[in-house]
N, C-alpha and C. Protein backbone atom coordinates (compact mmCIF):
# COMPACT_ATOMS: atom_id res chain seq x y z
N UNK A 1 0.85 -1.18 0.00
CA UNK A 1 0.00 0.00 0.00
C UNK A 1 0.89 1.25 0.00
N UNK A 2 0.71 2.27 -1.16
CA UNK A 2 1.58 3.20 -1.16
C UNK A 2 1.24 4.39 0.18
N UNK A 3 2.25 4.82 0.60
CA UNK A 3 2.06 6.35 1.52
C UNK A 3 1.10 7.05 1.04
N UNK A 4 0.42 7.93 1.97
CA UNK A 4 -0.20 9.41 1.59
C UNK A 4 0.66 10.28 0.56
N UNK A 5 1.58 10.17 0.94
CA UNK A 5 2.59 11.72 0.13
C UNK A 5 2.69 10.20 -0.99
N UNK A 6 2.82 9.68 -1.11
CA UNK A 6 2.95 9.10 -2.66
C UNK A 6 1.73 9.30 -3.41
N UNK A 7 1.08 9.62 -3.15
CA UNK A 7 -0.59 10.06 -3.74
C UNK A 7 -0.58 11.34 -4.01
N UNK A 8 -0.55 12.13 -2.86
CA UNK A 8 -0.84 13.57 -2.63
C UNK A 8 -0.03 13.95 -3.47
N UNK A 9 1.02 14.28 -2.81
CA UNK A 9 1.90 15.17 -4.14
C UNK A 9 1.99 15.01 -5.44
N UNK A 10 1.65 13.79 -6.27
CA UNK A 10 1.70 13.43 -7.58
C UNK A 10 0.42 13.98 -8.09
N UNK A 11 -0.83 14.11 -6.75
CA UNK A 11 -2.20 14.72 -7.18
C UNK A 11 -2.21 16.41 -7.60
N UNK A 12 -1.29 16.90 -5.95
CA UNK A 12 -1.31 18.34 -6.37
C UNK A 12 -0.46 18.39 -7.80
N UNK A 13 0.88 17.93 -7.92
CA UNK A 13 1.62 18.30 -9.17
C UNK A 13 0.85 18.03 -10.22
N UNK A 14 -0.04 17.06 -10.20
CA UNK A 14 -1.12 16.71 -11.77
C UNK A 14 -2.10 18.00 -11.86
N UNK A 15 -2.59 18.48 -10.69
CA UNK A 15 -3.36 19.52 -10.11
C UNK A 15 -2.87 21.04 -10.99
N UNK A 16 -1.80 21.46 -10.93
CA UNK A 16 -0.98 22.53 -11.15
C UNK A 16 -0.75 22.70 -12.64
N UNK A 17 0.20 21.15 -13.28
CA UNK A 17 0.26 21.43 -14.10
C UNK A 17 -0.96 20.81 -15.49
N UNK A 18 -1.98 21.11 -14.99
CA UNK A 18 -3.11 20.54 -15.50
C UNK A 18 -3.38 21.51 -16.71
N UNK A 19 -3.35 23.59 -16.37
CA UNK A 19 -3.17 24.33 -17.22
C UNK A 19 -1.90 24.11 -18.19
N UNK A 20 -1.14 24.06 -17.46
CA UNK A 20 0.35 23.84 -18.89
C UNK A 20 -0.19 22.92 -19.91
N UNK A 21 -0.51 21.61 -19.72
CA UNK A 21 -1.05 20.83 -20.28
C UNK A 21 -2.04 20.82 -21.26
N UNK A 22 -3.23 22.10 -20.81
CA UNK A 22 -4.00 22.82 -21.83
C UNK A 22 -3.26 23.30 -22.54
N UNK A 23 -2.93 24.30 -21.97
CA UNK A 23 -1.79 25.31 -23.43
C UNK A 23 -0.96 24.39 -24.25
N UNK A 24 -0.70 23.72 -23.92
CA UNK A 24 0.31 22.69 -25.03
C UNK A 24 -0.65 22.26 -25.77
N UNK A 25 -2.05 21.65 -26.02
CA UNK A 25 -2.91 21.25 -26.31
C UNK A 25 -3.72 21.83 -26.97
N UNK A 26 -3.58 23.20 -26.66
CA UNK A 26 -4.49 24.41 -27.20
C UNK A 26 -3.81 24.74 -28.63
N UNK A 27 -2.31 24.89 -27.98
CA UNK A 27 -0.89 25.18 -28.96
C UNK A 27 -1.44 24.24 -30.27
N UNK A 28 -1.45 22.82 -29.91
CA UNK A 28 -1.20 21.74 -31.13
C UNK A 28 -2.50 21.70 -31.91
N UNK A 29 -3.71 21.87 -31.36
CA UNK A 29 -5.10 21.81 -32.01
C UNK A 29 -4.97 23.15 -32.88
N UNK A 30 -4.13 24.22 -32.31
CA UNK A 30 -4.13 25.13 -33.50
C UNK A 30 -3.21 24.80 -34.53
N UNK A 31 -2.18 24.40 -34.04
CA UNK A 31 -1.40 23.89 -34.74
C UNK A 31 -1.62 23.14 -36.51
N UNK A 32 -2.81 22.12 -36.39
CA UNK A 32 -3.54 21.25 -36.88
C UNK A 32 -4.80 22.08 -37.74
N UNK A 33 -5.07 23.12 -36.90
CA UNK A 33 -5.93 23.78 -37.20
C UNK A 33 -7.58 23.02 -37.48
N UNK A 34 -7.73 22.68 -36.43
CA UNK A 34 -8.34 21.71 -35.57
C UNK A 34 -10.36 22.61 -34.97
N UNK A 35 -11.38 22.60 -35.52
CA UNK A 35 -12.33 23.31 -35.40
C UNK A 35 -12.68 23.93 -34.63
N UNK A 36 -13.01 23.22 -33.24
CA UNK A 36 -12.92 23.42 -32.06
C UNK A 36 -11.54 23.70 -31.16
N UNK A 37 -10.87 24.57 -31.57
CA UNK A 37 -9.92 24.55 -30.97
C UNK A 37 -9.69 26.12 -29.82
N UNK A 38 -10.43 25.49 -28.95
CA UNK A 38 -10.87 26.77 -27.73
C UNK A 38 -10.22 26.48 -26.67
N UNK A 39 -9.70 27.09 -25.59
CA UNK A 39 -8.56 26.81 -24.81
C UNK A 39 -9.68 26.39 -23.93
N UNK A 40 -10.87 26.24 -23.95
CA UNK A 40 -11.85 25.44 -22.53
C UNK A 40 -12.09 24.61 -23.01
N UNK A 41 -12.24 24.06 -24.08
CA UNK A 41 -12.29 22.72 -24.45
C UNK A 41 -10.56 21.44 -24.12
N UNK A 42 -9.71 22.30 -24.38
CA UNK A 42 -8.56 21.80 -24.08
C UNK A 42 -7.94 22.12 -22.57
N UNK A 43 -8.61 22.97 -21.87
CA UNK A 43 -8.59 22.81 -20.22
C UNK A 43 -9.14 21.54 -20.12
N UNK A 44 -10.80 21.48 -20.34
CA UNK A 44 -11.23 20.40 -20.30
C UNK A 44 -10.95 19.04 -20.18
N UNK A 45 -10.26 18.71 -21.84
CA UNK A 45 -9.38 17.52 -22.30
C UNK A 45 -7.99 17.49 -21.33
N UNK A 46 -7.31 18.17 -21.26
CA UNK A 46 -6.31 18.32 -20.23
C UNK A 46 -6.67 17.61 -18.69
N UNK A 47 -7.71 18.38 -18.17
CA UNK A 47 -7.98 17.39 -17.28
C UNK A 47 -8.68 16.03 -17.20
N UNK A 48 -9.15 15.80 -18.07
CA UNK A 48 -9.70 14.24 -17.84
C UNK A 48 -8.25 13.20 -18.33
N UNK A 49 -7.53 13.80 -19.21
CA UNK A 49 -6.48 13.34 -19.50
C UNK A 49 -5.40 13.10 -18.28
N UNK A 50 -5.00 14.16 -17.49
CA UNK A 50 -4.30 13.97 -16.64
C UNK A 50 -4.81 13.27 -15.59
N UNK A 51 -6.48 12.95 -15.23
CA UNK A 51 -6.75 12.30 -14.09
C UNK A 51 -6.87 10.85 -14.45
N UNK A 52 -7.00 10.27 -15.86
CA UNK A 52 -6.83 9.22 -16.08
C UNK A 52 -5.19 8.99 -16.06
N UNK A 53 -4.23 9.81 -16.45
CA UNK A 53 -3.02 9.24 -16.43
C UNK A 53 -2.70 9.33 -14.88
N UNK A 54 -3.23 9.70 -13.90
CA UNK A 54 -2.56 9.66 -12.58
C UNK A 54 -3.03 8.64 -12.45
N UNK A 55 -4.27 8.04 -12.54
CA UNK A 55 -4.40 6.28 -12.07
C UNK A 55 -3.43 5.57 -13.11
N UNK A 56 -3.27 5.65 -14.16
CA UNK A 56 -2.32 4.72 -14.61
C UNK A 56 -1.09 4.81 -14.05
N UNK A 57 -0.65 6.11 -13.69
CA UNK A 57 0.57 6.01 -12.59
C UNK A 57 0.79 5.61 -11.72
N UNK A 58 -0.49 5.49 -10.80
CA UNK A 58 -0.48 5.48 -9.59
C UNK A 58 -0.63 3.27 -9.67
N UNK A 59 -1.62 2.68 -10.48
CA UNK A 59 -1.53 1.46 -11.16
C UNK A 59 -0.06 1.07 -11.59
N UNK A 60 1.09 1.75 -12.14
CA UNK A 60 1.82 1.28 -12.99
C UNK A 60 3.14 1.24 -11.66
N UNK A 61 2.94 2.13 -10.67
CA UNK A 61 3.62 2.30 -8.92
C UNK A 61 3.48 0.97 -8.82
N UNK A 62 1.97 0.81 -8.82
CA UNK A 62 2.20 -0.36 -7.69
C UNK A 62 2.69 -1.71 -8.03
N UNK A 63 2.39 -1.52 -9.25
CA UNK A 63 2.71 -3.21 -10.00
C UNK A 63 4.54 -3.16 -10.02
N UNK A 64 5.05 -1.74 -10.16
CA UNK A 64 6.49 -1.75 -10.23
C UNK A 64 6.70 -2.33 -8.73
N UNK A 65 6.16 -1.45 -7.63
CA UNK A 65 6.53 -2.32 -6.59
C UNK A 65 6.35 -3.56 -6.21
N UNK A 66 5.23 -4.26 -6.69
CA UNK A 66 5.18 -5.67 -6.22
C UNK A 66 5.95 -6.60 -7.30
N UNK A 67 6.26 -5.81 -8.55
CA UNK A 67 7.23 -7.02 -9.09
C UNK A 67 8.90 -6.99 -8.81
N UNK A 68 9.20 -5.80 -8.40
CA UNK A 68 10.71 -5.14 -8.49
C UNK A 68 11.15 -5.36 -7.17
N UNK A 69 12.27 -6.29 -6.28
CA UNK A 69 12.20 -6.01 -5.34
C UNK A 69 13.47 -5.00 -4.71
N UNK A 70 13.66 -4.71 -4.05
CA UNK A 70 14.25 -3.14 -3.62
C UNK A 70 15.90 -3.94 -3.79
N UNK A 71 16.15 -5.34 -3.35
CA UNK A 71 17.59 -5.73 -3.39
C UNK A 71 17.58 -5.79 -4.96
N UNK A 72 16.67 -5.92 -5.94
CA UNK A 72 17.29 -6.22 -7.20
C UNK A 72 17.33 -4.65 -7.72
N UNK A 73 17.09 -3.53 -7.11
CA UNK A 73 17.28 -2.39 -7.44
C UNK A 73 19.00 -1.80 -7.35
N UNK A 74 19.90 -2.52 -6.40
CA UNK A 74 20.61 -2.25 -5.96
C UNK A 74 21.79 -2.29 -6.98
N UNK A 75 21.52 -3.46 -8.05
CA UNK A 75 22.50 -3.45 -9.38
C UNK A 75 21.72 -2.43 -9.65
N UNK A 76 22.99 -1.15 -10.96
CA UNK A 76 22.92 -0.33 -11.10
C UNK A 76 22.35 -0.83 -12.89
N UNK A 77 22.90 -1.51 -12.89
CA UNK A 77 21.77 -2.00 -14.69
C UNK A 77 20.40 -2.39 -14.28
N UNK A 78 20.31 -3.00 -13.56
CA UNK A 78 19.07 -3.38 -13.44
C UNK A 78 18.11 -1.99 -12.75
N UNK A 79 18.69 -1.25 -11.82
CA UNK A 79 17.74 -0.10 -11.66
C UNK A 79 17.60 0.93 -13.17
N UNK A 80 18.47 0.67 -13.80
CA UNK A 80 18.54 1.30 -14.75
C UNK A 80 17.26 0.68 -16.29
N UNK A 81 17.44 -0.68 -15.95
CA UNK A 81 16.67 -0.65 -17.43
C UNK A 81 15.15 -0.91 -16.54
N UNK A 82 14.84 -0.92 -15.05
CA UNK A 82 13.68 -0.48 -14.51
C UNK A 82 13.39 1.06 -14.88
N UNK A 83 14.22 1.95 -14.72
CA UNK A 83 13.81 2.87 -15.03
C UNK A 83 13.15 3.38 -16.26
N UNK A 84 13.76 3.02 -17.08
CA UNK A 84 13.77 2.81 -18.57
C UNK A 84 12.49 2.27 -19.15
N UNK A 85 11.89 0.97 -18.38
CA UNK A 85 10.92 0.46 -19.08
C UNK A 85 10.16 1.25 -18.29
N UNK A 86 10.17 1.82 -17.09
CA UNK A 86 8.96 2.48 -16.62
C UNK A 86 8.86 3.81 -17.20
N UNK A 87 9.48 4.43 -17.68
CA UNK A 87 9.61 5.74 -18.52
C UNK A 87 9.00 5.51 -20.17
N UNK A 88 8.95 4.14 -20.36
CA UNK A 88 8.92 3.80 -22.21
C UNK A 88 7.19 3.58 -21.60
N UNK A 89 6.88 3.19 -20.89
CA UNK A 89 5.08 2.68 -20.98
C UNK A 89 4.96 3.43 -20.20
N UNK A 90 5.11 4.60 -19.32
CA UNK A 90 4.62 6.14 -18.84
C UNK A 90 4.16 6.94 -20.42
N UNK A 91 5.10 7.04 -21.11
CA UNK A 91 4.88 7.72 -22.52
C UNK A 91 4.26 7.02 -23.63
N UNK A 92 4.29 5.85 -24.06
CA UNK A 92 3.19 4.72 -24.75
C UNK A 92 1.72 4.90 -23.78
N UNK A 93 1.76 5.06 -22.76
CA UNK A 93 0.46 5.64 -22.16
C UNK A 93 -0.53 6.14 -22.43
N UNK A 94 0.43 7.98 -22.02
CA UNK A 94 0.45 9.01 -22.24
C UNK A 94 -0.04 8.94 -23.52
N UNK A 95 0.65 8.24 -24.69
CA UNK A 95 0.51 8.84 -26.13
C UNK A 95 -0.71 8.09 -26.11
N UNK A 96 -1.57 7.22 -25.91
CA UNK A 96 -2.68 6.63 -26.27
C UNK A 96 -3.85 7.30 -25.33
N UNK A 97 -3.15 7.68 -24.26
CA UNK A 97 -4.53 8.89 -23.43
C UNK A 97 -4.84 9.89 -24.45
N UNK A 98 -3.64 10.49 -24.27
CA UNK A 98 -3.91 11.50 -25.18
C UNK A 98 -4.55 12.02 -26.92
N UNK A 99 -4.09 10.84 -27.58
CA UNK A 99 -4.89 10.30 -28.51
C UNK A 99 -6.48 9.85 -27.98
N UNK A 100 -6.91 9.06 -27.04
CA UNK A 100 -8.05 9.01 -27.15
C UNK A 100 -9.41 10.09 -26.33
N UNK A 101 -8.45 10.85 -26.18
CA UNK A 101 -9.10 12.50 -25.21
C UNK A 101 -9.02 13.52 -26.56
N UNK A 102 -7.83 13.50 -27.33
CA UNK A 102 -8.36 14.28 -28.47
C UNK A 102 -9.52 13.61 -29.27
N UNK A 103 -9.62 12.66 -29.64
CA UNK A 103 -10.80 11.61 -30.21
C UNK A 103 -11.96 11.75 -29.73
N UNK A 104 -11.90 11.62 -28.46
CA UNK A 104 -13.34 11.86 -27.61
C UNK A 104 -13.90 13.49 -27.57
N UNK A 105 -12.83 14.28 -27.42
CA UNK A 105 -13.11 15.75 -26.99
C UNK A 105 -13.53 16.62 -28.65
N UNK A 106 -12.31 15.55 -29.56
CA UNK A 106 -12.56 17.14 -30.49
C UNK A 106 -13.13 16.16 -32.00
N UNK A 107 -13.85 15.36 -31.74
CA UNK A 107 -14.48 14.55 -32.58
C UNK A 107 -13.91 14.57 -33.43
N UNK A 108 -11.72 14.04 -33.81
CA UNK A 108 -10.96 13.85 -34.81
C UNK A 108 -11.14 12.48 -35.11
N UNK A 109 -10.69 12.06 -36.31
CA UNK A 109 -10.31 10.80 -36.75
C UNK A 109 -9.06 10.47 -36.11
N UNK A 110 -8.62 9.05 -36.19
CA UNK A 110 -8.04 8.25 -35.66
C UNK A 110 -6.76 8.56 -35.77
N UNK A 111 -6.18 8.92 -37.26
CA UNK A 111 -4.77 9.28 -37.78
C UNK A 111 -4.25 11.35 -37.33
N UNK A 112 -5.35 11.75 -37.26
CA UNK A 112 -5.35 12.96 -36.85
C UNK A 112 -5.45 13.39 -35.42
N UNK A 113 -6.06 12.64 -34.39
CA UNK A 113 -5.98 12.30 -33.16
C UNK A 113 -4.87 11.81 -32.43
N UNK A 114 -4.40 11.00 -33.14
CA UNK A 114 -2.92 10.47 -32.85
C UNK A 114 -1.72 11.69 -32.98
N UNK A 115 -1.89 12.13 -34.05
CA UNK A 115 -0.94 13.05 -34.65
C UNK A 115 -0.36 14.38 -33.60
N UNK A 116 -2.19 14.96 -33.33
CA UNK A 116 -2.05 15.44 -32.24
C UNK A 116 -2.04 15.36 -30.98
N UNK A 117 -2.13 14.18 -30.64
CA UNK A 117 -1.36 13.99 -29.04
C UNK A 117 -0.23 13.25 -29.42
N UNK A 118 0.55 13.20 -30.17
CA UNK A 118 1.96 12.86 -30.64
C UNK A 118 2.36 14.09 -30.22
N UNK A 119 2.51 15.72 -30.83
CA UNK A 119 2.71 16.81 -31.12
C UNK A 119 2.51 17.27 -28.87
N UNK A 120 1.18 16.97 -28.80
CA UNK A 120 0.63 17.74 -27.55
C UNK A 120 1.80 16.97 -26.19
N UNK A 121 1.70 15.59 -26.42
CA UNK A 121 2.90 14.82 -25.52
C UNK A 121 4.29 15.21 -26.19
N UNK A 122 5.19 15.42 -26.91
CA UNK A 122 6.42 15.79 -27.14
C UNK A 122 6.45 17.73 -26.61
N UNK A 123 5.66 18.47 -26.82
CA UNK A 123 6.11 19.48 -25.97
C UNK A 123 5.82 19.54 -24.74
N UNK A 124 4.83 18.84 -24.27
CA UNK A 124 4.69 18.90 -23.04
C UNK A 124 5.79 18.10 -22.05
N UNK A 125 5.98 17.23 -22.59
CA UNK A 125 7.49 16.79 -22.34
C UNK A 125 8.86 17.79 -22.38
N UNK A 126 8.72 18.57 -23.08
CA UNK A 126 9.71 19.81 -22.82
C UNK A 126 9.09 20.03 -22.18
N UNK A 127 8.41 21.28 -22.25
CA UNK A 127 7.97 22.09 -21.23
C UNK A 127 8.27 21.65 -19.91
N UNK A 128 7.42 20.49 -19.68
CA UNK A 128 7.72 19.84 -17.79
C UNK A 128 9.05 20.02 -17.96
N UNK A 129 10.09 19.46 -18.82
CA UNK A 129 11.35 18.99 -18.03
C UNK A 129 11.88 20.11 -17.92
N UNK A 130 11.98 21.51 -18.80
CA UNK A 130 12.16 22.79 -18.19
C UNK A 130 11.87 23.46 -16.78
N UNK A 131 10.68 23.27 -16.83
CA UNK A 131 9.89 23.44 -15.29
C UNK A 131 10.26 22.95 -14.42
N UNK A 132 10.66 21.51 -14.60
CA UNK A 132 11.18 20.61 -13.43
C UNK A 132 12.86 20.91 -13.25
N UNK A 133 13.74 21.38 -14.24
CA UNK A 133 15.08 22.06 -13.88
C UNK A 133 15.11 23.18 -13.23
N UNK A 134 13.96 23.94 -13.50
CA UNK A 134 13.84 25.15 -13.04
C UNK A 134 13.67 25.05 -11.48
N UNK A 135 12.34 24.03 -11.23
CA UNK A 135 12.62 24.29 -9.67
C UNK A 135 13.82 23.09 -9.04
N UNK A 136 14.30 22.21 -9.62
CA UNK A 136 15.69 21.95 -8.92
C UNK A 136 16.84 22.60 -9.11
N UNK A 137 16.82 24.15 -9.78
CA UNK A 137 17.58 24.62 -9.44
C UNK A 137 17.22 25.71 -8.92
N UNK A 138 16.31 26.04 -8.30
CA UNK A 138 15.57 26.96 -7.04
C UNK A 138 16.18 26.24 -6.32
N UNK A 139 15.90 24.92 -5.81
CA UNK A 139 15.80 24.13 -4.37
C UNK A 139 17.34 23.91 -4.42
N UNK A 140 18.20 23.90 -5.32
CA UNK A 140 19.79 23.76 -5.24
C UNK A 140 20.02 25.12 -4.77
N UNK A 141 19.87 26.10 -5.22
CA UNK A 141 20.20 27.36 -4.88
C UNK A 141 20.08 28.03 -3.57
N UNK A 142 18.79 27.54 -3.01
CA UNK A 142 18.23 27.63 -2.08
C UNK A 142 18.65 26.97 -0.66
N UNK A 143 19.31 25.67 -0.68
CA UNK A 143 20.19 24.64 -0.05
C UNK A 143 21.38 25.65 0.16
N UNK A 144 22.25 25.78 -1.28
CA UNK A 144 23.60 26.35 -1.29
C UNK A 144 23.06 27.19 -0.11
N UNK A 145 22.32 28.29 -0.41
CA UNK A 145 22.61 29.97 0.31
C UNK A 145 22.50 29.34 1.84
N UNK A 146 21.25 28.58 2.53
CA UNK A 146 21.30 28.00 3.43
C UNK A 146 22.42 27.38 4.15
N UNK A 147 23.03 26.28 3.44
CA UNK A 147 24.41 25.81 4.12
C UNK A 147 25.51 26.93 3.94
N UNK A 148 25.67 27.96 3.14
CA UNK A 148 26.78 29.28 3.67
C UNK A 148 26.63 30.31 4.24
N UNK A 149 25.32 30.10 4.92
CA UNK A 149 25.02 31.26 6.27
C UNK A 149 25.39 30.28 7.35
């Protein structure tokens, strides 16, 4: 059974960046030039998207933990191509949520739906990992000044 803070915080962070997620989405439906392409329709899609991918996360946790056990983490290949496969079906996911939330939301076909949550998951994938350097290097910065007072 996972912790509270293994829930919570992955909820608020899904929580937060739920708008970024629109705008990337908003970005690619224009992109496509896509009919409906209104940034409340893609708030919308954004969130049902991200609350279905937090159960698949929160699903894809637990099965990592009950198959992986913490001593076979300890080889550094083997934590490594754990990581790896859990990062390759986080994004094979992702790309099929997202494909079937543009499908559902913006009544595209199948090859055009795909296309754009191909497009909507590759920047949003930048974007986060910008965001996410950004605040580890707040919280590095923030450490430093701390430990030289």
């Amino acid at each position: 059974m996972p912790s509270a803070t293994a829930i919570v915080i992955p909820a608020i962070i899904a929580l937060i960046l739920i708008p970024v997620s629109a705008l990337v989405l908003w970005l690619a439906t224009k992109l496509f030039k896509t009919p409906k392409a209104g940034f409340v329709l893609a708030l919308k899609t954004a969130a049902v998207a991200s609350a279905i991918m937090f159960a698949v996360k929160q699903g894809i946790g637990l099965a990592l933990g009950a198959a992986v056990s913490p001593a076979s983490l300890a080889n550094p290949a083997a934590a490594i191509s754990a990581g790896l496969t859990t990062l390759l079906i986080l994004l094979v996911a992702s790309l099929a949520v997202n494909t079937f939330s543009v499908k559902a939301f913006y009544k595209q076909k199948t090859l055009k739906a795909f296309l754009i949550g191909l497009v909507w998951l590759a920047i949003y994938v930048v974007v986060y990992a910008v965001i996410m350097v950004g605040i580890g290097a707040v919280v590095l910065a923030t450490l430093a000044a701390s430990y030289a007072a």
